[in-house]
N, C-alpha and C. Protein backbone atom coordinates (compact mmCIF):
# COMPACT_ATOMS: atom_id res chain seq x y z
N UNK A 1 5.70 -5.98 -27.54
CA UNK A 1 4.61 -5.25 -26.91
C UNK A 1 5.05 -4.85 -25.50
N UNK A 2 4.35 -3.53 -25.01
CA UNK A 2 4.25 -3.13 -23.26
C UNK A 2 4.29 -4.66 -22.47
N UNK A 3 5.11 -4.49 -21.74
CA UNK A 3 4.85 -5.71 -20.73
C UNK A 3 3.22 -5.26 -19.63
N UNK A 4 2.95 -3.83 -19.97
CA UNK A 4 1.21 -3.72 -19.33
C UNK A 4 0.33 -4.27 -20.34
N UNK A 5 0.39 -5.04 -21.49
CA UNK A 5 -0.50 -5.79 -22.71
C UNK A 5 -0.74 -6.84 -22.03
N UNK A 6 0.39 -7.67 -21.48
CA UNK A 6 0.37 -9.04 -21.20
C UNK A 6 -0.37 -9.28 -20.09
N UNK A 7 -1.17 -10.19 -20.45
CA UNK A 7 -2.55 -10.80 -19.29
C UNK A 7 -1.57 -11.68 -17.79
N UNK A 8 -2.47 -11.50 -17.06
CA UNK A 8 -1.84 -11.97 -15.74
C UNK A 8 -1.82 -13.35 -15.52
N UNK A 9 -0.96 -14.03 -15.06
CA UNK A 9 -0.79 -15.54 -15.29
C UNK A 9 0.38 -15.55 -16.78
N UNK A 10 0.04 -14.78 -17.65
CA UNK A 10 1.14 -15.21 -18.87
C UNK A 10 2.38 -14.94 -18.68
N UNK A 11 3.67 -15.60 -19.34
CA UNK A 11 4.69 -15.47 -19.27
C UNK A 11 5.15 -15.17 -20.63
N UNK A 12 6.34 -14.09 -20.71
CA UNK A 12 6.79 -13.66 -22.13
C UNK A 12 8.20 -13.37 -21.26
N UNK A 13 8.96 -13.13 -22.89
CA UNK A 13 10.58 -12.83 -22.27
C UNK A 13 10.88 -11.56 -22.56
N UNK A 14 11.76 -10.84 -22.09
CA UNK A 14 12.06 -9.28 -21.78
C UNK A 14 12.87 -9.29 -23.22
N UNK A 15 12.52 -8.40 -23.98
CA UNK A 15 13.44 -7.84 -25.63
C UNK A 15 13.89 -6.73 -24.98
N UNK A 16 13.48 -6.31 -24.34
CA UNK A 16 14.16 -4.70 -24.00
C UNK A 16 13.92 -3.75 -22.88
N UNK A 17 14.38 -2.04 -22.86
CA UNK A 17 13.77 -1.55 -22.08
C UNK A 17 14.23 0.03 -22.41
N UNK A 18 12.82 0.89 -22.58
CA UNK A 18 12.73 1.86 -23.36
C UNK A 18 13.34 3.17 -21.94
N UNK A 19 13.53 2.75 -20.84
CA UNK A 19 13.78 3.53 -19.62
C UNK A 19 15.62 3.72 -20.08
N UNK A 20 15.67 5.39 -19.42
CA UNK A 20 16.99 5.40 -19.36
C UNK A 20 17.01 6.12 -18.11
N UNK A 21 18.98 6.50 -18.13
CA UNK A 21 19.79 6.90 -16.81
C UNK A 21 19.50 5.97 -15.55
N UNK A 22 18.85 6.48 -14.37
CA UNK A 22 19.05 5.92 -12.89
C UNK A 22 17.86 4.51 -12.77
N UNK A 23 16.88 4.92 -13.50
CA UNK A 23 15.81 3.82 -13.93
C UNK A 23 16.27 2.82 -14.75
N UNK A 24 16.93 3.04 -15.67
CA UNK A 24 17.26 1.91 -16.33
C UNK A 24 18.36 0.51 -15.51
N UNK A 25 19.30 1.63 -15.01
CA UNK A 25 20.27 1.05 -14.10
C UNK A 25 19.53 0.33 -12.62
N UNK A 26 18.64 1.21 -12.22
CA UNK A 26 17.86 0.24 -10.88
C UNK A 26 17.22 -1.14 -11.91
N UNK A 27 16.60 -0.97 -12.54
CA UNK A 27 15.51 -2.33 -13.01
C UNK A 27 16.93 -3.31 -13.91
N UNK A 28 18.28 -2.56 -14.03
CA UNK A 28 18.85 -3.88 -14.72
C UNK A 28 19.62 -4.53 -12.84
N UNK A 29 19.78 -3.91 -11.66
CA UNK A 29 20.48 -4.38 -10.38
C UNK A 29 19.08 -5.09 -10.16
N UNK A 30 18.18 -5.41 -10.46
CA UNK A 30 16.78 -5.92 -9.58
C UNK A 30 17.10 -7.37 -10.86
N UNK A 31 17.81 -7.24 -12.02
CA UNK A 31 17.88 -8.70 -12.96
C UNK A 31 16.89 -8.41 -13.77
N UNK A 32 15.96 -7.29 -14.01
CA UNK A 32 15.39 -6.89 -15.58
C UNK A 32 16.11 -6.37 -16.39
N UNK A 33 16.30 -7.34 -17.40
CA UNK A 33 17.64 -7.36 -18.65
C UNK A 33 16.56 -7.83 -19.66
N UNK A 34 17.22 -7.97 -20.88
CA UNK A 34 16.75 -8.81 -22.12
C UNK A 34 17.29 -10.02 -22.01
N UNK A 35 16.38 -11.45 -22.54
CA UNK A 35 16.58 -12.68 -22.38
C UNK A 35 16.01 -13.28 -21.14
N UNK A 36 15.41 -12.33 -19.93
CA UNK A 36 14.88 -13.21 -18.92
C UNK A 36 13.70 -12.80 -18.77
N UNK A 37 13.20 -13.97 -18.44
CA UNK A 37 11.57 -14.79 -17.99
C UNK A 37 10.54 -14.08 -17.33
N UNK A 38 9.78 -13.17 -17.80
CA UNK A 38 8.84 -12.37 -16.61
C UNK A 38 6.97 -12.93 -16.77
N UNK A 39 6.72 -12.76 -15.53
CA UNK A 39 5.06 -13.30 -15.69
C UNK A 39 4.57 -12.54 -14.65
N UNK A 40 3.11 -11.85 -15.11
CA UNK A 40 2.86 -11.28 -14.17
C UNK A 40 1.52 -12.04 -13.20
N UNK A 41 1.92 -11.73 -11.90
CA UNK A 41 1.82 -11.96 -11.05
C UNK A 41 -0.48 -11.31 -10.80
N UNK A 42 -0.03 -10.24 -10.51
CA UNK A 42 -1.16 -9.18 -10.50
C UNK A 42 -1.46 -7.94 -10.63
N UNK A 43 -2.79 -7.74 -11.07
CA UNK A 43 -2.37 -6.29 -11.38
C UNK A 43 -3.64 -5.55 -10.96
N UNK A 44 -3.16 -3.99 -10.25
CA UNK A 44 -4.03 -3.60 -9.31
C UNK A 44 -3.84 -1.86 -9.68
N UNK A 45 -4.83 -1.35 -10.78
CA UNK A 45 -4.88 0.05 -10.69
C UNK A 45 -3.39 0.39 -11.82
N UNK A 46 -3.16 -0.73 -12.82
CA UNK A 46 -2.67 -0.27 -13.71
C UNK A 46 -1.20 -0.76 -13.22
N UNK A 47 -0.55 -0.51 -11.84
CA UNK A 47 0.87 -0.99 -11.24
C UNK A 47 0.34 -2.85 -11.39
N UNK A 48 1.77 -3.25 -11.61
CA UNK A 48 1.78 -4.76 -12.17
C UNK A 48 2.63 -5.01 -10.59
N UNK A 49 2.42 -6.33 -10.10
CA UNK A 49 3.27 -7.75 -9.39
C UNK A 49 3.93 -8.55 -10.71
N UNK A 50 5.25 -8.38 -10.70
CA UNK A 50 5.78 -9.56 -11.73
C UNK A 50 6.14 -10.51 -11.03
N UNK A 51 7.09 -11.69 -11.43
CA UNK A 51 7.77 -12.83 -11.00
C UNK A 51 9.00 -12.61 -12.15
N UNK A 52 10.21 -12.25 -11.75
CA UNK A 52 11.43 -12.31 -12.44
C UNK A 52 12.50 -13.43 -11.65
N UNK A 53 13.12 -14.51 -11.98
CA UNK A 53 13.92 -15.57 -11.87
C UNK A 53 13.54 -15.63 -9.92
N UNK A 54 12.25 -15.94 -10.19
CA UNK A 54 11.95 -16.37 -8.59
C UNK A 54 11.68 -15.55 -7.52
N UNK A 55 11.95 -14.19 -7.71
CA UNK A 55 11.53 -12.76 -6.79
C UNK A 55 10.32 -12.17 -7.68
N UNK A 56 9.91 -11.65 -6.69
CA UNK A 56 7.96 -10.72 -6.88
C UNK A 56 9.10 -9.14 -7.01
N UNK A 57 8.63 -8.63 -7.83
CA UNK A 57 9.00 -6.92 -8.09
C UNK A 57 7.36 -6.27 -8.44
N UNK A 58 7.55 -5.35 -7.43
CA UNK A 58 6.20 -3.97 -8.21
C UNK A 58 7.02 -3.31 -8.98
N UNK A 59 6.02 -2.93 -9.78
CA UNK A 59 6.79 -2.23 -11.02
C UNK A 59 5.10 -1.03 -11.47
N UNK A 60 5.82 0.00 -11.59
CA UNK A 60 4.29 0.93 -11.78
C UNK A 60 4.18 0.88 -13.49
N UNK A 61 2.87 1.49 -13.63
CA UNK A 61 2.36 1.18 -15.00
C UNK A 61 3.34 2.19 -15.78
N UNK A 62 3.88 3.15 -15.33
CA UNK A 62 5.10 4.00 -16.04
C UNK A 62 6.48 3.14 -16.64
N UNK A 63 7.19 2.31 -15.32
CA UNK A 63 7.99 1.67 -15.44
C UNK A 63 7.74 0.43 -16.93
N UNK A 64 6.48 -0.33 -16.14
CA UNK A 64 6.52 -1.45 -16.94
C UNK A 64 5.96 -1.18 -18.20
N UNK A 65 5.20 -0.33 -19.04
CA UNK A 65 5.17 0.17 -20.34
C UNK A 65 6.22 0.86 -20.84
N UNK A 66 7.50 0.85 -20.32
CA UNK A 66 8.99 1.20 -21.19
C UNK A 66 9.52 -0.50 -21.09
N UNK A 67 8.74 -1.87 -20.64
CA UNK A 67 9.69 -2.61 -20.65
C UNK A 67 8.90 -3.33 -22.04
N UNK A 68 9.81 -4.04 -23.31
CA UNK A 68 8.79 -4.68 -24.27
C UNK A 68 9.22 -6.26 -23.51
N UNK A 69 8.11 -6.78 -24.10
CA UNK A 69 8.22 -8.05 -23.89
C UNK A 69 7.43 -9.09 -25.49
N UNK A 70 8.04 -10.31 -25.10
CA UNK A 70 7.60 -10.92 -26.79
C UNK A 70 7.19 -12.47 -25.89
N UNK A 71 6.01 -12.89 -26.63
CA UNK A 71 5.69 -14.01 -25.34
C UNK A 71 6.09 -15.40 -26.67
């Protein structure tokens, strides 16, 4: 599922990411890959606060509905 499905407070792990070229490449240098740990943080007007391996990332509701996640 969209990592924008997942309720705030829950944690699921990254399967993938439907973004390509310069987007794909920024969110894999920030450590959004497949196999790691995301929970979101808060969410305000559709843009999400995550928690990825101990850093807060904004991520807009564009971004984070190309990322799937499986909880």
């Amino acid at each position: 599922m969209p990592l924008t499905m997942l309720c705030v407070g829950k944690e699921a792990v990254i399967n993938g990411c439907r973004a390509k070229g310069t987007t794909r490449k920024y969110l894999e240098g920030l450590g959004v890959v497949p196999g790691v740990l995301v929970s979101i943080i808060s969410e305000t007007g559709g843009n999400l606060i995550v928690s990825i391996k101990g850093s807060r990332l904004a991520l807009s509701k564009g971004i984070a509905s190309q990322l799937i996640v499986q909880i």
